[in-house]
N, C-alpha and C. Protein backbone atom coordinates (compact mmCIF):
# COMPACT_ATOMS: atom_id res chain seq x y z
N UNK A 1 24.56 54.22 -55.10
CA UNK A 1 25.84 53.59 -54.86
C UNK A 1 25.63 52.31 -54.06
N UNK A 2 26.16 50.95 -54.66
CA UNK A 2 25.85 50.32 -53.81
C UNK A 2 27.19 50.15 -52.47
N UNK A 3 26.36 49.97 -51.10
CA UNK A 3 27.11 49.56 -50.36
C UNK A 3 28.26 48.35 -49.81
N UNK A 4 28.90 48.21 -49.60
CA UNK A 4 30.01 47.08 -49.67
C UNK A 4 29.56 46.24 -47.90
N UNK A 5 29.49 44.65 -48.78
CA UNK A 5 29.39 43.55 -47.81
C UNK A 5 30.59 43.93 -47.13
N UNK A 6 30.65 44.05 -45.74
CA UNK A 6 31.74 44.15 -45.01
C UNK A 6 31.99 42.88 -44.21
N UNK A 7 33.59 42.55 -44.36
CA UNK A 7 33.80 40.86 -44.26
C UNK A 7 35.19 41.44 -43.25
N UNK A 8 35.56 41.33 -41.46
CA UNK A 8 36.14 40.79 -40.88
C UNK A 8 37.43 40.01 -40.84
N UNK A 9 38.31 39.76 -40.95
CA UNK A 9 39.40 38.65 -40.05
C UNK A 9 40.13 38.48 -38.45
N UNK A 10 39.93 37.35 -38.42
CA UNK A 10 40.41 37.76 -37.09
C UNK A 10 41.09 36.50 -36.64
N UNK A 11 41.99 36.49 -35.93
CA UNK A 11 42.37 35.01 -35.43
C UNK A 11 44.25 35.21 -34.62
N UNK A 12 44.04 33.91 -34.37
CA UNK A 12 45.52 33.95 -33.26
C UNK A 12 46.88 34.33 -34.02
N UNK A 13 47.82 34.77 -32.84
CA UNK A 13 49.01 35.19 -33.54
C UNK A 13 49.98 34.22 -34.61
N UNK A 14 49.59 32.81 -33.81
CA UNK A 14 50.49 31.71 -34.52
C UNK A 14 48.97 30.90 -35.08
N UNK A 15 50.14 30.30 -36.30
CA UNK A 15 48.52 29.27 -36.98
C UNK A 15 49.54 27.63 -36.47
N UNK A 16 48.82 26.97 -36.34
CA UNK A 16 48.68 25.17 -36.20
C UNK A 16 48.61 25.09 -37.71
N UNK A 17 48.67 24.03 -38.74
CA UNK A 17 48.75 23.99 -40.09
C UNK A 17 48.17 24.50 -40.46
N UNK A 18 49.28 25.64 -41.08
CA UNK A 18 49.03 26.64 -41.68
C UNK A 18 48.57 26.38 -43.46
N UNK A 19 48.71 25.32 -43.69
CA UNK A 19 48.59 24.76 -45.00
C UNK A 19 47.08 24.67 -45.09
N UNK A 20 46.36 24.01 -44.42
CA UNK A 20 45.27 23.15 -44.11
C UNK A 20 44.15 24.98 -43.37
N UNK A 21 44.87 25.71 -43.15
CA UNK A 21 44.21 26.96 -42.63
C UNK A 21 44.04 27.74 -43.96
N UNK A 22 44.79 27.90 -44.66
CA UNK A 22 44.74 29.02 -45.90
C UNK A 22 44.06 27.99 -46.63
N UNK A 23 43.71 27.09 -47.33
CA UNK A 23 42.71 26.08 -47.98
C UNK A 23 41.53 26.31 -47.37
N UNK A 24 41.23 26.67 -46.03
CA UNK A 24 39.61 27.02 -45.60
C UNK A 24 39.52 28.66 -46.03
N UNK A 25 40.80 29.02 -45.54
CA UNK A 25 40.47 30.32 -46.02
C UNK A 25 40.18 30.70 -47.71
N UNK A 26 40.85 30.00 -48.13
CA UNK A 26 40.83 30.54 -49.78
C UNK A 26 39.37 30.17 -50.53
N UNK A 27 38.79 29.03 -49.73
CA UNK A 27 37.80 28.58 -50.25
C UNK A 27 36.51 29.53 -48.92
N UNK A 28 36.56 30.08 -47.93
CA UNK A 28 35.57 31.10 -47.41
C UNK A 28 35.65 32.50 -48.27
N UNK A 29 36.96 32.60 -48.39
CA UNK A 29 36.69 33.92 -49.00
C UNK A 29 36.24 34.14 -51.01
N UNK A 30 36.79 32.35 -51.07
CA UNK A 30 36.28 32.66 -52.49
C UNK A 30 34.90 32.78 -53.01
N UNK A 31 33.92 32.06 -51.87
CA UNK A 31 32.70 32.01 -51.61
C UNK A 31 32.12 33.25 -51.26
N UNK A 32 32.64 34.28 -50.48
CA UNK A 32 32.05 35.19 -50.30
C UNK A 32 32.22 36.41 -51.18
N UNK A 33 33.27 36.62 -52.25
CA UNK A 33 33.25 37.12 -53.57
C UNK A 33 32.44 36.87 -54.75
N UNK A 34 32.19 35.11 -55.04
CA UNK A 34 30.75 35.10 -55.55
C UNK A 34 29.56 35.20 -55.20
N UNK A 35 29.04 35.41 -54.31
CA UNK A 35 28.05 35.83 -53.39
C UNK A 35 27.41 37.46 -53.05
N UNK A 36 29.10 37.98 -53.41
CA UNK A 36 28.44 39.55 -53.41
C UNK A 36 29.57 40.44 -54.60
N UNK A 37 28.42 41.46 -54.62
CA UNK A 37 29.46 42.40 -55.85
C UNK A 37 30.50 43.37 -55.49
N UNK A 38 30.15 43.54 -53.95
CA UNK A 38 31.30 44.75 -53.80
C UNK A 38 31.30 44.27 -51.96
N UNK A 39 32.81 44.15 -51.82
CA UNK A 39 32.92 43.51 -50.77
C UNK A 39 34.36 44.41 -49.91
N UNK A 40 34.14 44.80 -49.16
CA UNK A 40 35.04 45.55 -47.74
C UNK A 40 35.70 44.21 -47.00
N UNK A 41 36.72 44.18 -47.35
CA UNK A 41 37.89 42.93 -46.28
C UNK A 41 38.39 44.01 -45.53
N UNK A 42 37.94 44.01 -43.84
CA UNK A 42 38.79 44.32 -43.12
C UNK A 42 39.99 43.73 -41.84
N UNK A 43 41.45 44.02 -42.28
CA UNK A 43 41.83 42.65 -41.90
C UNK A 43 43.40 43.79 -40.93
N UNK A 44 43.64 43.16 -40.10
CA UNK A 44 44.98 43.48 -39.32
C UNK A 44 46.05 43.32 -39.52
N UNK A 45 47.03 43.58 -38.24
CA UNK A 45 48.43 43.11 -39.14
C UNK A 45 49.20 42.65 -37.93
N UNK A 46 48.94 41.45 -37.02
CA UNK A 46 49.10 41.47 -35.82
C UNK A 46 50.11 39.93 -35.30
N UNK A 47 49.71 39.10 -36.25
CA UNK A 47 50.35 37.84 -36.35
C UNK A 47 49.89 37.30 -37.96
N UNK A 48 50.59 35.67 -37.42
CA UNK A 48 50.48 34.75 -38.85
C UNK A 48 49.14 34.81 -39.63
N UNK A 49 47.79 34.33 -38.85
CA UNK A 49 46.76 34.85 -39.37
C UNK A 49 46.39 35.94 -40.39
N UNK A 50 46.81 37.51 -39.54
CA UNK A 50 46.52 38.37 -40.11
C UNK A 50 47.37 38.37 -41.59
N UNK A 51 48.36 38.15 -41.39
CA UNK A 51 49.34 38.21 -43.11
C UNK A 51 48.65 37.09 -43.71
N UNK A 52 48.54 35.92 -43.44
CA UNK A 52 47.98 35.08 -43.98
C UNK A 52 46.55 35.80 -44.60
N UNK A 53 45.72 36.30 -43.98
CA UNK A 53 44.18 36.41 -44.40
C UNK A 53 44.32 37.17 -45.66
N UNK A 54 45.27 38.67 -45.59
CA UNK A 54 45.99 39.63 -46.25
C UNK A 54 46.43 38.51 -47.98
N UNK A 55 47.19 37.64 -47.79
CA UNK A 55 47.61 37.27 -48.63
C UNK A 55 46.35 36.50 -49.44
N UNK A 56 45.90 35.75 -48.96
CA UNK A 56 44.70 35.07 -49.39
C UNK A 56 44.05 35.69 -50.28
N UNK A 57 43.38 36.78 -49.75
CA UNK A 57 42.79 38.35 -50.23
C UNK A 57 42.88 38.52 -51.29
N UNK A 58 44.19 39.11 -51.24
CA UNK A 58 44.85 39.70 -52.06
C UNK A 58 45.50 39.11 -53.38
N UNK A 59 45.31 37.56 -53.01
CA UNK A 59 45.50 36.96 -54.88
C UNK A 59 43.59 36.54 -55.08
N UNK A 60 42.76 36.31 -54.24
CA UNK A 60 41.59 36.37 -54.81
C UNK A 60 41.12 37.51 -54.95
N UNK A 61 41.43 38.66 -54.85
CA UNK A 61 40.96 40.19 -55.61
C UNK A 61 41.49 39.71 -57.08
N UNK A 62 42.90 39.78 -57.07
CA UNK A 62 43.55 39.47 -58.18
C UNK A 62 42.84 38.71 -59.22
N UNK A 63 42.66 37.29 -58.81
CA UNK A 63 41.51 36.80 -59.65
C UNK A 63 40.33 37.18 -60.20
N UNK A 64 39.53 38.01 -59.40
CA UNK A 64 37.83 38.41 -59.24
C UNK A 64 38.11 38.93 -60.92
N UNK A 65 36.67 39.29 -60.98
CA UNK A 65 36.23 39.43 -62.11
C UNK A 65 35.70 41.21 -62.32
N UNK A 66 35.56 41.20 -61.21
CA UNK A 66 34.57 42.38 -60.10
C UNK A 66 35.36 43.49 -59.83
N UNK A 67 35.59 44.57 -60.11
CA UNK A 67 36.92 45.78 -59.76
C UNK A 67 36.38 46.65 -58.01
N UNK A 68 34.92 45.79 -57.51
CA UNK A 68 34.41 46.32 -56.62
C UNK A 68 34.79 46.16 -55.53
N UNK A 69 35.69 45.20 -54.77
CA UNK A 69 36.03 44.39 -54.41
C UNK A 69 37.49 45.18 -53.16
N UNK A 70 37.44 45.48 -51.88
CA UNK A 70 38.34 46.41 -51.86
C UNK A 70 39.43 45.41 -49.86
N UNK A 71 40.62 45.68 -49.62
CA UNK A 71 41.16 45.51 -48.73
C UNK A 71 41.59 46.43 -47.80
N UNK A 72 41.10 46.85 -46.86
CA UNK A 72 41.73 47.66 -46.02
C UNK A 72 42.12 47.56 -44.84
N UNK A 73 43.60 48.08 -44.21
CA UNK A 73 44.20 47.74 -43.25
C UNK A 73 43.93 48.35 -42.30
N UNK A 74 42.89 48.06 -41.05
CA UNK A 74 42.67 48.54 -39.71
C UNK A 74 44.15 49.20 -38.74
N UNK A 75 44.36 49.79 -38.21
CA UNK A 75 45.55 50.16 -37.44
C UNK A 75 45.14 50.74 -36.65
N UNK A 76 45.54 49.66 -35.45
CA UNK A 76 45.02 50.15 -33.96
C UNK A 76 45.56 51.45 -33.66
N UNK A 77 46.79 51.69 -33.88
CA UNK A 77 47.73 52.96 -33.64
C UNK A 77 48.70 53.80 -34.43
N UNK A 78 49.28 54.29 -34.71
CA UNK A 78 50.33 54.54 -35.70
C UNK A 78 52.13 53.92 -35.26
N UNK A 79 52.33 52.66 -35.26
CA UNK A 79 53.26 52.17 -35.58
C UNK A 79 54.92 53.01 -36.08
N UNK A 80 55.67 52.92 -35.64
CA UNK A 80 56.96 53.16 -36.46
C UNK A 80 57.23 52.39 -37.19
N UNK A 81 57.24 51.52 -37.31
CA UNK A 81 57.16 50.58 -38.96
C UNK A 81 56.41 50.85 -40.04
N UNK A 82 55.29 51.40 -39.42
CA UNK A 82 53.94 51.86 -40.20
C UNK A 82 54.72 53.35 -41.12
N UNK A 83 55.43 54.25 -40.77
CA UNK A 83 55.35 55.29 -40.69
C UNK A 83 56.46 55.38 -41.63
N UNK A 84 57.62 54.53 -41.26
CA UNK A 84 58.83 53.93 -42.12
C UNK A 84 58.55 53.51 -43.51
N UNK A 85 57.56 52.67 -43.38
CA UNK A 85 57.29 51.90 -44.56
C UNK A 85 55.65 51.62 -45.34
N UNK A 86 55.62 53.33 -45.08
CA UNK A 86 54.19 53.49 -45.67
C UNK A 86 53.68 53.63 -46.90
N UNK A 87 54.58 53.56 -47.44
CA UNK A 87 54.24 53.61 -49.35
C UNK A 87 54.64 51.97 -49.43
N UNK A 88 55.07 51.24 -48.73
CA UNK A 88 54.39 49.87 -49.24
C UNK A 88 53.39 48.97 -48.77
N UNK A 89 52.45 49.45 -47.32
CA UNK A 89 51.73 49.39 -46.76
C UNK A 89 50.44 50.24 -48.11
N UNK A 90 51.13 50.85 -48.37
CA UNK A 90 49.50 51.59 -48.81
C UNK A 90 49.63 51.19 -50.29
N UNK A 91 51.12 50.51 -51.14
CA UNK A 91 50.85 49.83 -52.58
C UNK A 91 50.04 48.81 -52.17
N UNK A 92 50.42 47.71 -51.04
CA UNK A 92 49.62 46.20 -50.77
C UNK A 92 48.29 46.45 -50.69
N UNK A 93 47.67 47.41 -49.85
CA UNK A 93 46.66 47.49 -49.23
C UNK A 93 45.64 48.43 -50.14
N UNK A 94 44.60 48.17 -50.42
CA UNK A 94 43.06 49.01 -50.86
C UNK A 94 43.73 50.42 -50.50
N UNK A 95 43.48 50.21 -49.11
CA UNK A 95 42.76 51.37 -47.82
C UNK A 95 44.07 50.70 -46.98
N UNK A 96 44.39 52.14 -46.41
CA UNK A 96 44.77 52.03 -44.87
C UNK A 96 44.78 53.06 -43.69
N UNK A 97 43.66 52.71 -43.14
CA UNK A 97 43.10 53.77 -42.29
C UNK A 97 43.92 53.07 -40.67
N UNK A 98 43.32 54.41 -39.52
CA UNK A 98 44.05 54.46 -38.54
C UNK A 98 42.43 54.13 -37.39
N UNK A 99 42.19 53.53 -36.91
CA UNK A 99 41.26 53.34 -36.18
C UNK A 99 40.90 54.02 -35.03
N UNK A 100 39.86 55.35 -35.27
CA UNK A 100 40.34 56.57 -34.23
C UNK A 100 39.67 56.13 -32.94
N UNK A 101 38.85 55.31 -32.61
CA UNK A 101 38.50 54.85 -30.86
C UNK A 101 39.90 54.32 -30.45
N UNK A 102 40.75 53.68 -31.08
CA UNK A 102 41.73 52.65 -30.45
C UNK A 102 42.99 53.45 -30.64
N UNK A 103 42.96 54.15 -31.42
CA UNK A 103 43.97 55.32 -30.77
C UNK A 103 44.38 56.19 -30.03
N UNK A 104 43.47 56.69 -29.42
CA UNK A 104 43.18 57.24 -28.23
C UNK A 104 43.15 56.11 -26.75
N UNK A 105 42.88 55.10 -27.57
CA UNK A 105 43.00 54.04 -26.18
C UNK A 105 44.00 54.08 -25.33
N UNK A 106 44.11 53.10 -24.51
CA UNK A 106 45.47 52.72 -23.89
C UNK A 106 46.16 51.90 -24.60
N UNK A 107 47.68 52.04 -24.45
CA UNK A 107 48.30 51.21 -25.35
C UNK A 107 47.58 49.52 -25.50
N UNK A 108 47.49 48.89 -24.13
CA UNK A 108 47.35 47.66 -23.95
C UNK A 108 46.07 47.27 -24.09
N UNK A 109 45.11 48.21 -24.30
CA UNK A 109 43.89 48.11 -24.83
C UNK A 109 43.16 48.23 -26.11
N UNK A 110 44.36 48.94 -27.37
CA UNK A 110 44.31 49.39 -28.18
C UNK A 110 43.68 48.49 -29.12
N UNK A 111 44.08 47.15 -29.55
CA UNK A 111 43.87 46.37 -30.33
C UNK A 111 42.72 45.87 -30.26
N UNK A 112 42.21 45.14 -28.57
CA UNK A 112 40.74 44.97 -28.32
C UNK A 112 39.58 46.09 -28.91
N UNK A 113 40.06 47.45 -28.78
CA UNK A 113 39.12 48.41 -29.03
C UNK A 113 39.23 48.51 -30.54
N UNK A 114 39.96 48.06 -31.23
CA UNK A 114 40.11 48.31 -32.91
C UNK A 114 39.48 46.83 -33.13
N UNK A 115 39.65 45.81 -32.79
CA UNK A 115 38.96 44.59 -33.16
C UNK A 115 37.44 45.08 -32.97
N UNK A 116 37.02 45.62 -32.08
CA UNK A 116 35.59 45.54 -31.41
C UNK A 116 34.92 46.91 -32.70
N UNK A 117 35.60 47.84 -32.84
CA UNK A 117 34.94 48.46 -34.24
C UNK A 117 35.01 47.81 -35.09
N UNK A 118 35.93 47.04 -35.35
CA UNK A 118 35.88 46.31 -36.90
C UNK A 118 34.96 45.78 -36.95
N UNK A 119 34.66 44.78 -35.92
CA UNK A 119 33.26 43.65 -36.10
C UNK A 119 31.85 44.52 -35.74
N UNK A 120 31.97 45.92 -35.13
CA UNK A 120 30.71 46.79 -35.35
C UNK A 120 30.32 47.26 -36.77
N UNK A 121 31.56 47.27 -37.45
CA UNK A 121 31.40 47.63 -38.86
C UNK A 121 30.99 46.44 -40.15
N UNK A 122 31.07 45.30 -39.19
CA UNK A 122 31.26 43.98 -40.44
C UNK A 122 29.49 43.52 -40.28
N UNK A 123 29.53 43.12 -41.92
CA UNK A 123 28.28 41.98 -42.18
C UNK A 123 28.78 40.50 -41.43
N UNK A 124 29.77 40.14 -41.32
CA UNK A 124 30.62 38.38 -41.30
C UNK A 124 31.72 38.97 -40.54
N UNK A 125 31.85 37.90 -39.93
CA UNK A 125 33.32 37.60 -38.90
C UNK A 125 33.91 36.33 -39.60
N UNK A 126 35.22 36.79 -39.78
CA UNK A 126 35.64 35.03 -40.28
C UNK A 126 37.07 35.11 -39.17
N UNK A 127 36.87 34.02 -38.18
CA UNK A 127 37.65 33.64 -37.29
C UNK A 127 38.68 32.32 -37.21
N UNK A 128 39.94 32.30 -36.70
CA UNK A 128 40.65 31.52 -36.55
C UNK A 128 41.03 31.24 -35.58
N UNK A 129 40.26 30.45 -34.47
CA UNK A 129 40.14 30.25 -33.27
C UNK A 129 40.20 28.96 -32.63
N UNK A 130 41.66 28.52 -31.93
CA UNK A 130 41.24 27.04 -31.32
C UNK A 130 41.48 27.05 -29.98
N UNK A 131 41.88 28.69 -29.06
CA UNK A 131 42.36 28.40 -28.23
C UNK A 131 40.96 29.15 -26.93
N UNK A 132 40.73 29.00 -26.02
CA UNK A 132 39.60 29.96 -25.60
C UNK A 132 39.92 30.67 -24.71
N UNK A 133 41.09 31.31 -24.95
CA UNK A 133 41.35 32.80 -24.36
C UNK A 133 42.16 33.03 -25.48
N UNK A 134 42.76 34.70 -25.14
CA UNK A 134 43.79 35.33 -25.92
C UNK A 134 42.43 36.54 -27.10
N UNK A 135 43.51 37.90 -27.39
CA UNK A 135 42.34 38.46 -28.33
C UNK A 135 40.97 38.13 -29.06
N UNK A 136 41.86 37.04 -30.18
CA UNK A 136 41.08 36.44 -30.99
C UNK A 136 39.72 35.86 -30.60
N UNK A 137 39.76 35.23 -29.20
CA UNK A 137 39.08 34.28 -28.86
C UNK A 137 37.96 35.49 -28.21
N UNK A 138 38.31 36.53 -27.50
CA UNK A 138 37.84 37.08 -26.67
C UNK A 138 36.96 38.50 -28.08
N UNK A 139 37.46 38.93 -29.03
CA UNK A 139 36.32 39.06 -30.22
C UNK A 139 35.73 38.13 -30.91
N UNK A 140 35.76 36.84 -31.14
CA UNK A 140 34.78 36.16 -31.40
C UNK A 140 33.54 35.74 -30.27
N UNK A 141 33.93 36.11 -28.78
CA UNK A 141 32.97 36.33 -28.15
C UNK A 141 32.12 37.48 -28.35
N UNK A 142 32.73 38.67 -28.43
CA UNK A 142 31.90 39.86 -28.54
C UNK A 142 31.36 39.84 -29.94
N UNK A 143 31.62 39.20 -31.22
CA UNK A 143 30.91 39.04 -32.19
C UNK A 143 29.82 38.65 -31.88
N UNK A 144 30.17 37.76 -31.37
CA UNK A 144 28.67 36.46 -30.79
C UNK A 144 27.63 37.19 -29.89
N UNK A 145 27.70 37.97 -29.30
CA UNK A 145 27.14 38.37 -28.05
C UNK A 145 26.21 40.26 -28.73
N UNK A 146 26.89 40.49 -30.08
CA UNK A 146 26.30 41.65 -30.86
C UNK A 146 25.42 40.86 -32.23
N UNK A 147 25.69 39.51 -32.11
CA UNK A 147 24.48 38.97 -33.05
C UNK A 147 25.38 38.68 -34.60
N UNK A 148 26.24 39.26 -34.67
CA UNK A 148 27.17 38.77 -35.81
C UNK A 148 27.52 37.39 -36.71
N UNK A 149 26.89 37.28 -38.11
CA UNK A 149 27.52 36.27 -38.50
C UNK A 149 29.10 36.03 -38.50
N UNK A 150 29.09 34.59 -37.67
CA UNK A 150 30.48 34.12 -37.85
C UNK A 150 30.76 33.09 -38.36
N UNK A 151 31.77 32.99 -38.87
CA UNK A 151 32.81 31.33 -39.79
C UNK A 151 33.71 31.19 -38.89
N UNK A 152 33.90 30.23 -38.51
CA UNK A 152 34.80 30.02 -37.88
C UNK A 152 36.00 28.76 -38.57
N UNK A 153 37.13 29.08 -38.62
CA UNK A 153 38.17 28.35 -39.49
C UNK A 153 39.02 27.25 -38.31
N UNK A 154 38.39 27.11 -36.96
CA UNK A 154 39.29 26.46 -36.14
C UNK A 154 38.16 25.62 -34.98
N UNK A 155 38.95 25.07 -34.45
CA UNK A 155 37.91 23.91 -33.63
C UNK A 155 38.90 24.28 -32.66
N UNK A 156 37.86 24.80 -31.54
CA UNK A 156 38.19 25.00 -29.94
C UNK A 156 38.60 23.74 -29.27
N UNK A 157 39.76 24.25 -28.96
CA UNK A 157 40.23 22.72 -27.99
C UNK A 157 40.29 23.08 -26.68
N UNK A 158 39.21 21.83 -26.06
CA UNK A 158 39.11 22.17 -24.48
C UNK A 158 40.81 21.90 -23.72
C-alpha cells in the first residue's frame, strides 16, 4: 500500500489579498499533486485561510487525475456546529477526524496542541504567515525547530 505524502495548512485568521493568496496557493498545491500519487491534505477550520486552503483543495482534487488524493478535517475539539452540521462537514471533507491529544487539552490550548500533531504527522507545512506572533506564526516556528519542510505563502513584516 502506498503511503500518502502528508501536506499541512496553516496560517492567520484574516488573509491581506486574499486574491493574490489563493493564486500561490492554487499553484503550491497544484505542484504538489503532480509531484506525488497519493497525497493527505490536512487542513483546519479556524479562519479565512483555513476555508480558503479547504476550497483550493477541494476544486484541485476535483481536477486531479489521481482518485488517491484525500482531505481531511483536523478538529481540535468537538464543536456544536460540528455536531449540528455534520453530514455536511463530512459530504465536503475526505476524512473528519477529532484530534485526540487536543481534546483532552485545555480549552485555550487546544488548537496549539492539534496544530503541533498535524505538523508531527506532515511531510510539508504550507504556511500563511506575515505577522510574527499569533498561532500560525508560533507553528511555523515549531515546524522549523522539528526540521519540517516549509512553503511559506506570506512575507513577515517586521
Amino acid at each position: 500500500m502506498l503511503l500518502p505524502y502528508t501536506v499541512s495548512l496553516f496560517g492567520h485568521r484574516q488573509i491581506e489579498n486574499a486574491i493574490a493568496v489563493e493564486a500561490s496557493l492554487r499553484q503550491v498545491i497544484d505542484g504538489i499533486l503532480s509531484e506525488h500519487d497519493c497525497v493527505e491534505f490536512l487542513v483546519g477550520r479556524e479562519g479565512e485561510f483555513d476555508v480558503l486552503s479547504a476550497s483550493v483543495i477541494k476544486e484541485a482534487l476535483r481536477r486531479s487525475d489521481t482518485g488517491g488524493h484525500t482531505m481531511t478535517l483536523v478538529l481540535p475539539y468537538v464543536r456544536a456546529g460540528f455536531e449540528k452540521n455534520r453530514e455536511a462537514y463530512e459530504a465536503y471533507y475526505d476524512n473528519v477526524e477529532l484530534c485526540e491529544e487536543s481534546a483532552s487539552a485545555h480549552p485555550k490550548a487546544a488548537i496549539r496542541v492539534r496544530n503541533r500533531s498535524m505538523v508531527d504527522r506532515s511531510d510539508l507545512c504550507v504556511f500563511y504567515v506575515i505577522r510574527k506572533f499569533g498561532g500560525a506564526y508560533r507553528t511555523m516556528e515549531y515546524a522549523g525547530s522539528v526540521g519540517k519542510h516549509i512553503i511559506s505563502l506570506g512575507f513577515l513584516q517586521e
